[in-house]
N, C-alpha and C. Protein backbone atom coordinates (compact mmCIF):
# COMPACT_ATOMS: atom_id res chain seq x y z
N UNK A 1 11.39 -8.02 -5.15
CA UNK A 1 10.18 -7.22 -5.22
C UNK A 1 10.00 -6.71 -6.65
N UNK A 2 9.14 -7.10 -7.35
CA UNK A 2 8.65 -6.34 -8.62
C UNK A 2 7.84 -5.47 -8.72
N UNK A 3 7.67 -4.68 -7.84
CA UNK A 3 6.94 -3.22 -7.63
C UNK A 3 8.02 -2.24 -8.65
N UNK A 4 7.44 -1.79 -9.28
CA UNK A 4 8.00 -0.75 -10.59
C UNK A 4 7.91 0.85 -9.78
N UNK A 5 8.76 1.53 -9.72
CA UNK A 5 9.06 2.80 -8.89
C UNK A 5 9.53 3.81 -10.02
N UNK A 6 9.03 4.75 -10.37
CA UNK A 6 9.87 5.51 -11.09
C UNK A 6 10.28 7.33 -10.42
N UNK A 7 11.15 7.44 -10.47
CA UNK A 7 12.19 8.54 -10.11
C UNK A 7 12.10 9.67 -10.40
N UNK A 8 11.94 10.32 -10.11
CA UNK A 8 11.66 11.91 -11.27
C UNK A 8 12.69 13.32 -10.38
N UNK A 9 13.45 13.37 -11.10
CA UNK A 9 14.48 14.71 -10.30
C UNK A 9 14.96 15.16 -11.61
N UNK A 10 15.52 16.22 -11.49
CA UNK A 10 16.36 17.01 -12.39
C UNK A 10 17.70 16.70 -12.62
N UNK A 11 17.96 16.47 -10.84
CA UNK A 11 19.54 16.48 -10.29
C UNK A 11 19.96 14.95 -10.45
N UNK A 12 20.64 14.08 -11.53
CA UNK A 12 20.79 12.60 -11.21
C UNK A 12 21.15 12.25 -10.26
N UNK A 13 22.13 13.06 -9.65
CA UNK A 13 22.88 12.29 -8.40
C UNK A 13 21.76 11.73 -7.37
N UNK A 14 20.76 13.03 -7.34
CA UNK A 14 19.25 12.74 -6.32
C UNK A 14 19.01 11.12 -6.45
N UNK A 15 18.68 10.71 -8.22
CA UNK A 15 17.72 9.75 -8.44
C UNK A 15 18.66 8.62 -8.17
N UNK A 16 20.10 8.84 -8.28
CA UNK A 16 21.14 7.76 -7.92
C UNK A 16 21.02 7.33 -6.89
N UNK A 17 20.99 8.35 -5.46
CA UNK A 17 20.92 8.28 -4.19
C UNK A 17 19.78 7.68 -3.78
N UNK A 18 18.54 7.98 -4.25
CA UNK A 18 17.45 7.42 -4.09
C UNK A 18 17.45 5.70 -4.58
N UNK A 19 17.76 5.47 -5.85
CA UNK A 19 18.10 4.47 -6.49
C UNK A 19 18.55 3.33 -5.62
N UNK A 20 19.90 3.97 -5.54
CA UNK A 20 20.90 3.05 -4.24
C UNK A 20 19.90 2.52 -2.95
N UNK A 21 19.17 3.70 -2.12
CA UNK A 21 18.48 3.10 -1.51
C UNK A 21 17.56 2.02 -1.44
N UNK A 22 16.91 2.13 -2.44
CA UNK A 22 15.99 1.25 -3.27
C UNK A 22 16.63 -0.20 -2.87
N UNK A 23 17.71 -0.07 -4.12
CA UNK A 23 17.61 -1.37 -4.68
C UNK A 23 18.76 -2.19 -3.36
N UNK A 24 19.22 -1.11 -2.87
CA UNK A 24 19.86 -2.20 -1.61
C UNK A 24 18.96 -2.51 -0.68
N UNK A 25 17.54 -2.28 -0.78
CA UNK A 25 16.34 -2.77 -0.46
C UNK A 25 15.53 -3.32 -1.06
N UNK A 26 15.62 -4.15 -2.64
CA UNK A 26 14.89 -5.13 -2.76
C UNK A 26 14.28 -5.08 -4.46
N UNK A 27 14.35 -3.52 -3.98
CA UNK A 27 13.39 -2.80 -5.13
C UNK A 27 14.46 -2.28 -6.38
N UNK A 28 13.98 -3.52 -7.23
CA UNK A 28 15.32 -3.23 -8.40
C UNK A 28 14.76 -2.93 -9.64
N UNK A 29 13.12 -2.53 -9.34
CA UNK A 29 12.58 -2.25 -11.14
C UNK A 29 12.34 -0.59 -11.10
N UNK A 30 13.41 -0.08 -10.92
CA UNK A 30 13.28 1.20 -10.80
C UNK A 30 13.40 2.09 -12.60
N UNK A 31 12.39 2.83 -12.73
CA UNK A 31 12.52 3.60 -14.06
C UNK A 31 12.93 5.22 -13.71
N UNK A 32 13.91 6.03 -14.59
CA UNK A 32 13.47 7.30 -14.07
C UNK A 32 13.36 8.03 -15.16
N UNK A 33 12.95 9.45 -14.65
CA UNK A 33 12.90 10.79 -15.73
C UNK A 33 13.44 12.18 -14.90
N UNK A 34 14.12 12.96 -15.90
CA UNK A 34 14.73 13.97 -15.71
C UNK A 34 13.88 15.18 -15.38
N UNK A 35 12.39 15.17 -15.80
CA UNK A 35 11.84 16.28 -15.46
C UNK A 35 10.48 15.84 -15.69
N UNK A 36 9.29 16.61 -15.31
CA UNK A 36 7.65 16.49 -15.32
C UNK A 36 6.99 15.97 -16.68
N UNK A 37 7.90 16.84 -17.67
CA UNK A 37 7.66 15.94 -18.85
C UNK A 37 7.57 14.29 -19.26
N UNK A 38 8.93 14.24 -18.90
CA UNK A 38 9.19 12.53 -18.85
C UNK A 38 8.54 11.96 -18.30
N UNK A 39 8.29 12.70 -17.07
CA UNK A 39 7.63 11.33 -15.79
C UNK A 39 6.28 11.17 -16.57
N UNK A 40 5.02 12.30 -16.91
CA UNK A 40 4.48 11.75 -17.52
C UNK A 40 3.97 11.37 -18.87
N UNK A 41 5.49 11.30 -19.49
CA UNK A 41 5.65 10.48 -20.94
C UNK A 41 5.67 8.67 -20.27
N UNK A 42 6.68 8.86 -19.23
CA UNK A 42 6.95 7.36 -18.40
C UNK A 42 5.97 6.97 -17.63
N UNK A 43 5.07 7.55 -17.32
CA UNK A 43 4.13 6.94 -16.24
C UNK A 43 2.75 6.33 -17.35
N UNK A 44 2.54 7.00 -18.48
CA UNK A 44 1.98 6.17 -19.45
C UNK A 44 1.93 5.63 -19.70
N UNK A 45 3.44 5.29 -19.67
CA UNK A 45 3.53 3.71 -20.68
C UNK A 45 3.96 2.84 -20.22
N UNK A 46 4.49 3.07 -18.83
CA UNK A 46 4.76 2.07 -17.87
C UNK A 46 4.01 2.03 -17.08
N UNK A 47 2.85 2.85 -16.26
CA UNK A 47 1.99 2.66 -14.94
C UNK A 47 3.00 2.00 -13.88
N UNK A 48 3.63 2.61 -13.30
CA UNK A 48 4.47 2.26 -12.15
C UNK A 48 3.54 2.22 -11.06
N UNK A 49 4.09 1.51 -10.30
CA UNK A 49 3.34 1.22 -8.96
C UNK A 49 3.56 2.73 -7.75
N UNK A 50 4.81 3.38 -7.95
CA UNK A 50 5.27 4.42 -7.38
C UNK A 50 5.66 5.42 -8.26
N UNK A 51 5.67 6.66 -7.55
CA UNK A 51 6.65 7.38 -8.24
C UNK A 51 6.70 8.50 -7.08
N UNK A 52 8.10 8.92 -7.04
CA UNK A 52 8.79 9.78 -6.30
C UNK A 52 9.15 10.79 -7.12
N UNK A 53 8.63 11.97 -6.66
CA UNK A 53 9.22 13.11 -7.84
C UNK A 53 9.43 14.46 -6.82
N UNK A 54 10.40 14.98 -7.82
CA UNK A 54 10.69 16.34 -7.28
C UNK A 54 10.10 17.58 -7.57
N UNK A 55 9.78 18.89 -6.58
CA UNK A 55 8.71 19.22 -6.62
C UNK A 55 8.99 20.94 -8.10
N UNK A 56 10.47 20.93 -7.70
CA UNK A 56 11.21 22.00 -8.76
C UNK A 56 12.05 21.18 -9.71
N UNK A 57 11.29 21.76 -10.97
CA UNK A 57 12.36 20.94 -11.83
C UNK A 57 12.06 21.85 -13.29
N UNK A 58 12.84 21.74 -14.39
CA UNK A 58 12.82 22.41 -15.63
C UNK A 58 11.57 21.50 -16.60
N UNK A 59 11.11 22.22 -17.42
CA UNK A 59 10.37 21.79 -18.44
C UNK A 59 8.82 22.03 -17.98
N UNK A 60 8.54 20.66 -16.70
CA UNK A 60 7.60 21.08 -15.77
C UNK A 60 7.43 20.71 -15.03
N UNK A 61 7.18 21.40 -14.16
CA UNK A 61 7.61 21.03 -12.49
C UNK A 61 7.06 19.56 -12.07
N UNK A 62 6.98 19.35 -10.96
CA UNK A 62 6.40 18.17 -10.00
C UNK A 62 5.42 18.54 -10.16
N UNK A 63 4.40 20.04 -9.65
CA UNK A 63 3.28 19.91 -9.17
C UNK A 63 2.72 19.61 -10.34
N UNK A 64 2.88 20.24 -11.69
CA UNK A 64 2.29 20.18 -12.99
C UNK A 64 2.08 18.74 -13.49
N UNK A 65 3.04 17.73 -12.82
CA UNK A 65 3.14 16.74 -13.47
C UNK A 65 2.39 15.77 -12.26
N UNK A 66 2.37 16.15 -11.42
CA UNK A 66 1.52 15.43 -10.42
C UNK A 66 0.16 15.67 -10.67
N UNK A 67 -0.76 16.96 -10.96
CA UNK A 67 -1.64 17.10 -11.46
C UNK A 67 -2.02 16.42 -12.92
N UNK A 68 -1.21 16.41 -13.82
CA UNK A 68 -1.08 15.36 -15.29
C UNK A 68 -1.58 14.16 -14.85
N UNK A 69 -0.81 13.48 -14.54
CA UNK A 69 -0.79 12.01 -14.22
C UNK A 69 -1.83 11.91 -12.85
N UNK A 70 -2.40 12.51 -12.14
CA UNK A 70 -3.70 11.86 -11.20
C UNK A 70 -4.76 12.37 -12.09
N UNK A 71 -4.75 13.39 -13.25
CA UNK A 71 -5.80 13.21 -14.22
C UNK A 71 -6.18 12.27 -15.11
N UNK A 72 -4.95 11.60 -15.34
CA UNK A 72 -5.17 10.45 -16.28
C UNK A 72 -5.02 9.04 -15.36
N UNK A 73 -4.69 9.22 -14.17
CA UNK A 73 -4.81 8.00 -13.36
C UNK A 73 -5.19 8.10 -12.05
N UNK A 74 -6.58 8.77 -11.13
CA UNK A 74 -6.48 9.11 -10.27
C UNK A 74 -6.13 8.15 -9.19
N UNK A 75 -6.01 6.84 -9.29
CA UNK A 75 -5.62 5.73 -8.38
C UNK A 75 -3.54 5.91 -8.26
N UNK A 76 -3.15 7.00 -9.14
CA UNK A 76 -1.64 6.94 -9.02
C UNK A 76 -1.08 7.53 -8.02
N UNK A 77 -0.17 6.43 -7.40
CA UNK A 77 0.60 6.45 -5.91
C UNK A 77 1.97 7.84 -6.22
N UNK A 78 1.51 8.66 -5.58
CA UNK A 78 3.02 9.74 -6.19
C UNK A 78 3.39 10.55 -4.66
N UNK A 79 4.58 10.30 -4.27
CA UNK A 79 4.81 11.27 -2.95
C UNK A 79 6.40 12.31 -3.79
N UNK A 80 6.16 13.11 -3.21
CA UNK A 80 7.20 14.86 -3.60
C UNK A 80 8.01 14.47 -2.88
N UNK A 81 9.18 15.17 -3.24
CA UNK A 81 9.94 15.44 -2.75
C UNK A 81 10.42 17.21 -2.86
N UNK A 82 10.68 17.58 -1.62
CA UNK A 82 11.21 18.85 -1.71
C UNK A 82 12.31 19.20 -0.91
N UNK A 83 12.65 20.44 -0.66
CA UNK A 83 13.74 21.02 -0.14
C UNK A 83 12.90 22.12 1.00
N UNK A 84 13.61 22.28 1.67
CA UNK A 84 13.03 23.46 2.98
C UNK A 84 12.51 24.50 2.58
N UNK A 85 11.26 24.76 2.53
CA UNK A 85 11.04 26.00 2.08
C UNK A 85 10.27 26.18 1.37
N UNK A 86 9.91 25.04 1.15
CA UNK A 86 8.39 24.83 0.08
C UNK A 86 7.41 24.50 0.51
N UNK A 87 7.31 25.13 1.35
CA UNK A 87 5.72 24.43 2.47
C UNK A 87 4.70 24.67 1.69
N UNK A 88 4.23 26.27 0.93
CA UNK A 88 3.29 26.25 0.10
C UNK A 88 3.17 25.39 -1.04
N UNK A 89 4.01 24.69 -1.98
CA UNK A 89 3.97 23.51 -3.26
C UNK A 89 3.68 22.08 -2.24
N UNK A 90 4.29 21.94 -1.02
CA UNK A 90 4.27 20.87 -0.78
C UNK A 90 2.47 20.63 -0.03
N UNK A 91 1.68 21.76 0.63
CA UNK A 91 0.58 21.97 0.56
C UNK A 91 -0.71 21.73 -0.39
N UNK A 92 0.24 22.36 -1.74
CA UNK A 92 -0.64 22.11 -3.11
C UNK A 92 -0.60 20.65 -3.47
N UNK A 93 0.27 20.05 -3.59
CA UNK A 93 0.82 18.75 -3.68
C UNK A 93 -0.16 17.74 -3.27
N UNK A 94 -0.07 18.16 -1.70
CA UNK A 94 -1.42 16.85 -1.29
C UNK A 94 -2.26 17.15 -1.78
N UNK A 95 -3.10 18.60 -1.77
CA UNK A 95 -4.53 18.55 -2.32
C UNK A 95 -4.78 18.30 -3.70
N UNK A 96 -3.75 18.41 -4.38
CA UNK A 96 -3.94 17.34 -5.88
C UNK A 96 -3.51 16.08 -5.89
N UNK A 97 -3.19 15.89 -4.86
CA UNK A 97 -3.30 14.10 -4.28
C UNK A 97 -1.85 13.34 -3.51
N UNK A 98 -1.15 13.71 -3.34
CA UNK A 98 0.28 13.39 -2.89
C UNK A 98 0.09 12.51 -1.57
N UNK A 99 0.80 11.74 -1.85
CA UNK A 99 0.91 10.61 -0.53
C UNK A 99 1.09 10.94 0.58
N UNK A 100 2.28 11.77 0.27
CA UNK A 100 3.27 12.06 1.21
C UNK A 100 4.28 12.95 0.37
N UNK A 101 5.25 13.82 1.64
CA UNK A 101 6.54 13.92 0.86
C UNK A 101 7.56 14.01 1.59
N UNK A 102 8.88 14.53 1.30
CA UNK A 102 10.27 13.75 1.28
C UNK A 102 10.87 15.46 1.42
N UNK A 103 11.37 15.87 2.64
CA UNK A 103 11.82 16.72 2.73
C UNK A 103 13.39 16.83 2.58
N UNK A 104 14.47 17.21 1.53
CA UNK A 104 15.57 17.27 1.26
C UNK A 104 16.34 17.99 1.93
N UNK A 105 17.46 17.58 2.69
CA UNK A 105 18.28 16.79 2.25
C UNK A 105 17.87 15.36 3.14
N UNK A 106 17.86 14.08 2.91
CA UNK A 106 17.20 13.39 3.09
C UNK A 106 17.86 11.94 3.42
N UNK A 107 17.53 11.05 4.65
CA UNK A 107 17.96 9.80 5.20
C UNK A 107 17.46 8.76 4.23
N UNK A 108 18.46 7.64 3.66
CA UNK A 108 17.84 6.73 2.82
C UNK A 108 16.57 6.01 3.73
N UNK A 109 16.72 5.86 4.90
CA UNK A 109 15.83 4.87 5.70
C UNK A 109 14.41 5.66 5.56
N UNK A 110 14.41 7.10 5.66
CA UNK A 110 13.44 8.01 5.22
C UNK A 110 12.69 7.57 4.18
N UNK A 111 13.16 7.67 2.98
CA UNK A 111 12.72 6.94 1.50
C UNK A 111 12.27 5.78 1.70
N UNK A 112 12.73 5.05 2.39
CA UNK A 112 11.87 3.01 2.37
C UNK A 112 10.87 3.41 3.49
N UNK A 113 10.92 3.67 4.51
CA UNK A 113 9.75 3.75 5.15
C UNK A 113 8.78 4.60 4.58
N UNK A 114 8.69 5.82 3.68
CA UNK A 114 7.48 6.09 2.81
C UNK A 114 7.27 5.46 1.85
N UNK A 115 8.28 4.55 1.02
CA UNK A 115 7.86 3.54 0.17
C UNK A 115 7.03 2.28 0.90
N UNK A 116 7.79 1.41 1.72
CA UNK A 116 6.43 0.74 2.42
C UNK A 116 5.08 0.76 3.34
N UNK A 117 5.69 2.01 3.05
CA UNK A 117 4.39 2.62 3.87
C UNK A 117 3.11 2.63 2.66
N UNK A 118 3.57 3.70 1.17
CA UNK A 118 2.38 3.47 0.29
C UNK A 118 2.09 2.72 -0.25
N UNK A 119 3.12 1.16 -0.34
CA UNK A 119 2.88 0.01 -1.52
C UNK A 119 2.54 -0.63 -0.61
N UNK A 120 2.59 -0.87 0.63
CA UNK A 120 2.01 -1.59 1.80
C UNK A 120 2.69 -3.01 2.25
């Protein structure tokens, strides 16, 4: 599969775990970034087909960077990920456009079925 996915967490181990899932499913053009910044320094210049991001992170958050990047690409596929307890960000999230999201701590089979679910 050459669908381009890029990663966005703070925590690597997250984007590892996620990663692993991935690519022992097919999906091996995975890019990532450490925080809201990166993702949309990376989503510029790569236009990934996905991106999975986390919704707390340093520099700037998910939501900030989810709002960034559907301004400069409103056709961009992006589902959150969060942790329990964020019902209000994960609220804001969709209405600035979010696919979906990924409630932590989290089943790899979880992650591929919202990935084929948005790349179709």
């Amino acid at each position: 599969m050459d669908k381009k996915i890029l990663l966005v967490d703070d925590a690597a181990f997250m984007r590892m775990m996620i990663k692993d899932a991935l690519t022992k499913n097919g999906y091996t053009n995975i890019l990532e970034a450490a925080d809201g910044e990166i993702a949309c320094a990376t989503y510029a210049a790569e236009k990934p087909d996905l991106v999975i991001m986390d919704i707390t992170m340093p520099n700037k958050t998910g939501i900030e960077a989810l709002r960034d990047i559907k301004a400069a690409d409103p056709a961009a596929k992006i589902v959150m990920c969060s942790a329990m307890g964020q019902e209000a960000m994960v609220v804001d999230a969709i209405k600035l456009g979010a696919l979906d999201f990924i409630v932590k701590p989290f089943k790899p089979d979880r992650i591929l079925q919202t990935v084929q679910k948005v790349l179709g």
